[in-house]
N, C-alpha and C. Protein backbone atom coordinates (compact mmCIF):
# COMPACT_ATOMS: atom_id res chain seq x y z
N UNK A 1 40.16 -0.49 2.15
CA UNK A 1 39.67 -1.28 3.27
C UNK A 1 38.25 -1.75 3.01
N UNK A 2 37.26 -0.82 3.05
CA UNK A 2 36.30 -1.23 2.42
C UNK A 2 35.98 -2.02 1.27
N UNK A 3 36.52 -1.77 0.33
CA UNK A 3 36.56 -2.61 -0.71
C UNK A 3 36.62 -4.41 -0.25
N UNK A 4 38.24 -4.23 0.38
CA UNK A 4 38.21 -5.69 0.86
C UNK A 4 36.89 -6.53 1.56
N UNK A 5 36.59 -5.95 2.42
CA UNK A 5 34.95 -6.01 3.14
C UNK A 5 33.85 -6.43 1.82
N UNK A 6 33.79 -5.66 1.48
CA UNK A 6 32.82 -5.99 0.13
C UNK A 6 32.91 -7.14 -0.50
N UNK A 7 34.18 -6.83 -0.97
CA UNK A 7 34.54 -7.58 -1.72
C UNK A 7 34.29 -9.62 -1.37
N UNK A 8 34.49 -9.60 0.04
CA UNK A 8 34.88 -11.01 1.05
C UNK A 8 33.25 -11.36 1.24
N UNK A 9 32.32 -10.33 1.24
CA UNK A 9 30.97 -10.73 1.60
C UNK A 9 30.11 -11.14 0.56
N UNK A 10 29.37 -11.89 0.48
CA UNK A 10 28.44 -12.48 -0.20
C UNK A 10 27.24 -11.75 -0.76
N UNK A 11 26.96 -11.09 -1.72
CA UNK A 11 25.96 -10.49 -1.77
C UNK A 11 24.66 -11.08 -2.71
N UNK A 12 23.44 -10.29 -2.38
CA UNK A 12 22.23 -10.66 -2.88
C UNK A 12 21.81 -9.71 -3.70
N UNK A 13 20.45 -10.28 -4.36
CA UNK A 13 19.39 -9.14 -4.85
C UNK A 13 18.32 -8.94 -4.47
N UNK A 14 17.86 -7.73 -4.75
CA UNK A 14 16.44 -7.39 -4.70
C UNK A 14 15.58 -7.70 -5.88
N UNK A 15 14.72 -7.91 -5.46
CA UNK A 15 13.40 -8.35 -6.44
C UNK A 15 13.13 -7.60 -8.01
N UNK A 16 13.26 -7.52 -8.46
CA UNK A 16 12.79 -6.95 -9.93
C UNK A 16 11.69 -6.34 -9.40
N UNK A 17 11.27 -4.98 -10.53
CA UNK A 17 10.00 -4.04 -9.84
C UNK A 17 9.60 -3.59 -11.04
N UNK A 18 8.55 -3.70 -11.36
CA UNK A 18 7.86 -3.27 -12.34
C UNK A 18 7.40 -2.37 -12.24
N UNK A 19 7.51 -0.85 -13.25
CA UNK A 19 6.94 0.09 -12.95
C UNK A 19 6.48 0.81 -14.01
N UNK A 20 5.49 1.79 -14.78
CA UNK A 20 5.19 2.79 -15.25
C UNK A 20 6.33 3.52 -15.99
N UNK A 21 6.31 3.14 -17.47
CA UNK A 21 7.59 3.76 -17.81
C UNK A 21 7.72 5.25 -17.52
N UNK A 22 6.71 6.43 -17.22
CA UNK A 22 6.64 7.38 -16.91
C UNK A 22 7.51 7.82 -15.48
N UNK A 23 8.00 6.69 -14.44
CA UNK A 23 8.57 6.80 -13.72
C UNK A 23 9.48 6.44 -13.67
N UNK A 24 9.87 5.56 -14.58
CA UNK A 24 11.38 4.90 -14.85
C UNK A 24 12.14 6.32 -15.69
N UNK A 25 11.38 6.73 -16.27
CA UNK A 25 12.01 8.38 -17.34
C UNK A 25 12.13 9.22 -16.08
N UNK A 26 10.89 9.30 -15.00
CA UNK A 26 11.46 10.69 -14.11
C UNK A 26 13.17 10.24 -13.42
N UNK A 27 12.88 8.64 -13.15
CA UNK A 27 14.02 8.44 -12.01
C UNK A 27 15.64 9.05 -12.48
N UNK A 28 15.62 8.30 -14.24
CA UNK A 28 16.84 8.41 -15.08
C UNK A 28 16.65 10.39 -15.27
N UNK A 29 15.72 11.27 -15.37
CA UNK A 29 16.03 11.94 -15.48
C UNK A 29 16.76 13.24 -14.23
N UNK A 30 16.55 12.23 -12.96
CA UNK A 30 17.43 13.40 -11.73
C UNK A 30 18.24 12.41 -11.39
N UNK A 31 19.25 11.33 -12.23
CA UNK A 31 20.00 10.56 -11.72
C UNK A 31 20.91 11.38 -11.70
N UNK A 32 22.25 11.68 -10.75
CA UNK A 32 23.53 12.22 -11.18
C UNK A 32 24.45 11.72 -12.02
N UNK A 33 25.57 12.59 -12.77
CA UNK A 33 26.12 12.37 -13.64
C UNK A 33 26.93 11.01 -13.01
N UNK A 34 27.47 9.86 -13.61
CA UNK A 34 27.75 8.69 -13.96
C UNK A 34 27.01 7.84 -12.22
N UNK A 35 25.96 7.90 -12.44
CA UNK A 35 24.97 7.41 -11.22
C UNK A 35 24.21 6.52 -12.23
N UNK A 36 24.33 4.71 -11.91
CA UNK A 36 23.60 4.26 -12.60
C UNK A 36 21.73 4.19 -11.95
N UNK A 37 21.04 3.70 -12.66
CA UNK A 37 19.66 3.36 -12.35
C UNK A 37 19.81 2.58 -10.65
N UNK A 38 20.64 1.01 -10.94
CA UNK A 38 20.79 0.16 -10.27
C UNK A 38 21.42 0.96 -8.96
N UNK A 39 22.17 1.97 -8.65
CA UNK A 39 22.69 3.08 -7.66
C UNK A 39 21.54 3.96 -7.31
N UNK A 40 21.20 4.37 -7.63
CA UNK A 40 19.80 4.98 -7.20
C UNK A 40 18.64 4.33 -6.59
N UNK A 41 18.39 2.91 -7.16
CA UNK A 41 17.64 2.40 -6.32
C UNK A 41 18.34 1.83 -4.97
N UNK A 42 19.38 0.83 -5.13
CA UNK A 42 19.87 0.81 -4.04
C UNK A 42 20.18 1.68 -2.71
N UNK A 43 20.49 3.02 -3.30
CA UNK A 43 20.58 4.29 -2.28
C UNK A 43 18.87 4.63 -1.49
N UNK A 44 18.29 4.46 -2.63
CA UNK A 44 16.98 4.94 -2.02
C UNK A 44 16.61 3.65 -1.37
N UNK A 45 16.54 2.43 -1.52
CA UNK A 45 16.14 1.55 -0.72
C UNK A 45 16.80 1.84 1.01
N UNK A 46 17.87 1.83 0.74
CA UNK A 46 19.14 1.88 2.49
C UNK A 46 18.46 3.42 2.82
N UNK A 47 18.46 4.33 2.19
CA UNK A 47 17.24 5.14 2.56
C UNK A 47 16.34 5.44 3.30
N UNK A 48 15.23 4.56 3.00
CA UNK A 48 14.06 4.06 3.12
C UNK A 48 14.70 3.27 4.72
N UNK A 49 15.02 2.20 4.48
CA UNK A 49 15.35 1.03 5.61
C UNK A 49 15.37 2.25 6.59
N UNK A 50 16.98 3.09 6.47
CA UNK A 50 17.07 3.50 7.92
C UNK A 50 16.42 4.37 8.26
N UNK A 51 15.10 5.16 7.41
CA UNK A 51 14.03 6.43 7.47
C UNK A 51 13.25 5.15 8.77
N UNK A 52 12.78 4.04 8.30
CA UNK A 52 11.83 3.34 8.87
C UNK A 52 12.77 2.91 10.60
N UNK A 53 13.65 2.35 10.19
CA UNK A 53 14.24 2.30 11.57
C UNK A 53 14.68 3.11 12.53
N UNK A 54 14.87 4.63 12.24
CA UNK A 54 14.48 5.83 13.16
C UNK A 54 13.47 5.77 13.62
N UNK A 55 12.11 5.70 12.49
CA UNK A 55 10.53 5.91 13.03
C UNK A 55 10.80 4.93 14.11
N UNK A 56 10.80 3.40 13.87
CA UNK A 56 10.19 2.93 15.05
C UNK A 56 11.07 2.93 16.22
N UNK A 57 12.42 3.55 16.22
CA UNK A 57 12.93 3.88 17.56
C UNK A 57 12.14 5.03 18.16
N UNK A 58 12.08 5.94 17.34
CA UNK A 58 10.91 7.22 17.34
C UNK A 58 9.84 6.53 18.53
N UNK A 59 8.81 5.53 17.74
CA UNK A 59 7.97 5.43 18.92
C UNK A 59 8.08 4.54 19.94
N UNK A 60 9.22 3.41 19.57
CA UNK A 60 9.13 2.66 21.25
C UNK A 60 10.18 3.73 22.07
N UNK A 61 10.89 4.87 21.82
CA UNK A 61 10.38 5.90 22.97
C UNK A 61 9.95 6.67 23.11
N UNK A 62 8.64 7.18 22.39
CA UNK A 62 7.96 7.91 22.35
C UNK A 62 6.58 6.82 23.94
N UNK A 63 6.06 5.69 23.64
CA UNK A 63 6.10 4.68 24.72
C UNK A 63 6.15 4.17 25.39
N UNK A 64 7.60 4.26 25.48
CA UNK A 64 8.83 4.69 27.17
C UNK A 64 8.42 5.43 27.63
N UNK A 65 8.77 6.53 27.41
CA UNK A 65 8.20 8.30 27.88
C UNK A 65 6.79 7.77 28.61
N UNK A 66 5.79 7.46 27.75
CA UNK A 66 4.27 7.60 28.37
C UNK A 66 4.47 6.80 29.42
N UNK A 67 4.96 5.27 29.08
CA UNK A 67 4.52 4.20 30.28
C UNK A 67 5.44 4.90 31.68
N UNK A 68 6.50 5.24 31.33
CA UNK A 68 7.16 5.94 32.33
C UNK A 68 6.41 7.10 33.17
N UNK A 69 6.05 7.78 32.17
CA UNK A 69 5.40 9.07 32.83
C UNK A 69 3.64 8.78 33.30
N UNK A 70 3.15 7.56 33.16
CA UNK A 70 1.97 6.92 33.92
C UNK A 70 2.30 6.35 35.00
N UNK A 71 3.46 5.61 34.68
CA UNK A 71 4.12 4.99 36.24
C UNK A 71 4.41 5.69 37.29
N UNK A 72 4.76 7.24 37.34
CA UNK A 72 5.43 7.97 37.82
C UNK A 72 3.92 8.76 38.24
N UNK A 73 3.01 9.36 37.57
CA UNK A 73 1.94 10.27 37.61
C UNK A 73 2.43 11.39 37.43
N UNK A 74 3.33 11.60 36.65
CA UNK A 74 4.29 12.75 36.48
C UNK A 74 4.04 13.46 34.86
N UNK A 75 2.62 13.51 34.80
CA UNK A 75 2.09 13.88 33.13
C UNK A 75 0.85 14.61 33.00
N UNK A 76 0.46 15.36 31.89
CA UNK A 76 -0.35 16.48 32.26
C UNK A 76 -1.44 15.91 30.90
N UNK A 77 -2.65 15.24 31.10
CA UNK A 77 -3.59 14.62 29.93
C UNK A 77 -3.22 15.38 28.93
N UNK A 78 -3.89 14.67 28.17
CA UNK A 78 -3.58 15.47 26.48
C UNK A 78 -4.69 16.51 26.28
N UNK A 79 -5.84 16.72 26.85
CA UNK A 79 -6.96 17.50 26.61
C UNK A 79 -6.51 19.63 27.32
N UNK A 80 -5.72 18.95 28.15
CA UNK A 80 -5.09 19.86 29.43
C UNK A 80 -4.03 20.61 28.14
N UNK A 81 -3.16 19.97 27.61
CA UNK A 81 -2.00 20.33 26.99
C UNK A 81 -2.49 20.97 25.62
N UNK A 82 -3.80 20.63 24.70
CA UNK A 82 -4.67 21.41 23.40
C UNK A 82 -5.34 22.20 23.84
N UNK A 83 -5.83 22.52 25.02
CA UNK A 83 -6.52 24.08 26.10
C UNK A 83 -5.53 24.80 26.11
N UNK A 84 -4.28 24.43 26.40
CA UNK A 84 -3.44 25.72 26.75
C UNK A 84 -2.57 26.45 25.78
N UNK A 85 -2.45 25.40 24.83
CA UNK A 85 -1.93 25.62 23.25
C UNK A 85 -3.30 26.68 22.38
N UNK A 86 -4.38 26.48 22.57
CA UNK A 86 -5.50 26.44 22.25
C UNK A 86 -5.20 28.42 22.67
N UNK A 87 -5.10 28.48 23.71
CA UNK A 87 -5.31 29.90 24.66
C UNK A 87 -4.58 30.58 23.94
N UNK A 88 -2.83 30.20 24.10
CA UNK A 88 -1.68 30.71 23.38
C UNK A 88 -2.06 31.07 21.79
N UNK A 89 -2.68 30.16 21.10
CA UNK A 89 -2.47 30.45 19.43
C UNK A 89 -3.78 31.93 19.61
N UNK A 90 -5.16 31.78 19.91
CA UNK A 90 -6.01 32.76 20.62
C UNK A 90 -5.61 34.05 20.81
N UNK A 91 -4.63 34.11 21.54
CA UNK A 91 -3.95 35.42 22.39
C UNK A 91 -3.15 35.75 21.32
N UNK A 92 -2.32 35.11 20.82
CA UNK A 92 -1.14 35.64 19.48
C UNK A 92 -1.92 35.90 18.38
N UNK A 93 -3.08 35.71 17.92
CA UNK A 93 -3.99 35.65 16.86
C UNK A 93 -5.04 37.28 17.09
N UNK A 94 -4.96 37.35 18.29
CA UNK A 94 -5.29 38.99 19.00
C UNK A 94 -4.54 39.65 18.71
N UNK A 95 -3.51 39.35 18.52
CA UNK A 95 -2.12 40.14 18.80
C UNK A 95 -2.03 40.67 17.39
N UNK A 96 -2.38 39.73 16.86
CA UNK A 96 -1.84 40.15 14.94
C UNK A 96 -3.18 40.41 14.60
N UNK A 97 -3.99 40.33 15.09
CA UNK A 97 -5.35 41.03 14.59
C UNK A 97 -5.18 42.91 15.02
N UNK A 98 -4.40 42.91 16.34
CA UNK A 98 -4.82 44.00 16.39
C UNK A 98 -3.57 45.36 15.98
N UNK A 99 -2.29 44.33 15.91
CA UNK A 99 -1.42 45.41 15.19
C UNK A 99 -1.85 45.32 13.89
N UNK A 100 -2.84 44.51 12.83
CA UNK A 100 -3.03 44.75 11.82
C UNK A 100 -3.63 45.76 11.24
N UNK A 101 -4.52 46.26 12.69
CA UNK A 101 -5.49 47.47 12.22
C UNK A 101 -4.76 48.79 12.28
């Protein structure tokens, strides 16, 4: 099935990349067995793409969240939230100071 798909679509290339033969030897040397060069980059590119297109879903709701939680007044500053983290690491840092002795 797939194949057919492939096969019916039009495909392109990516740019030629010039690199440091020192890194062209690391890449070929953790390629898997019958994994060409041209498969490896491609994998790591689609990779890459959907690493980046998580992130920025990552922050337009990371965004959401804030503008929401300003709209609402339903949020605790950020200075408020490194004081109390601040106390906690403090108190646990007592803690292993003093079963250490």
């Amino acid at each position: 099935m797939q194949l057919r798909y492939i096969g019916a679509m039009k495909t392109s290339t990516l740019p030629s990349v010039r690199v440091e033969p020192e890194l062209r030897a690391a890449v070929e040397s953790v390629l898997s067995e019958g994994e060409t060069l041209s498969q490896f980059v491609e994998a790591s590119v689609r990779a890459r793409v959907e690493r980046r297109r998580v992130q920025a879903e990552f922050i337009a709701r990371g965004l959401r969240a804030r503008d929401e939680a300003k709209a609402s007044g339903d949020y605790v500053e950020a200075d408020v939230v490194v004081a109390g983290l601040q106390r906690k690491l403090d108190a646990a840092l007592r803690t292993a100071r003093s079963c250490a002795s």
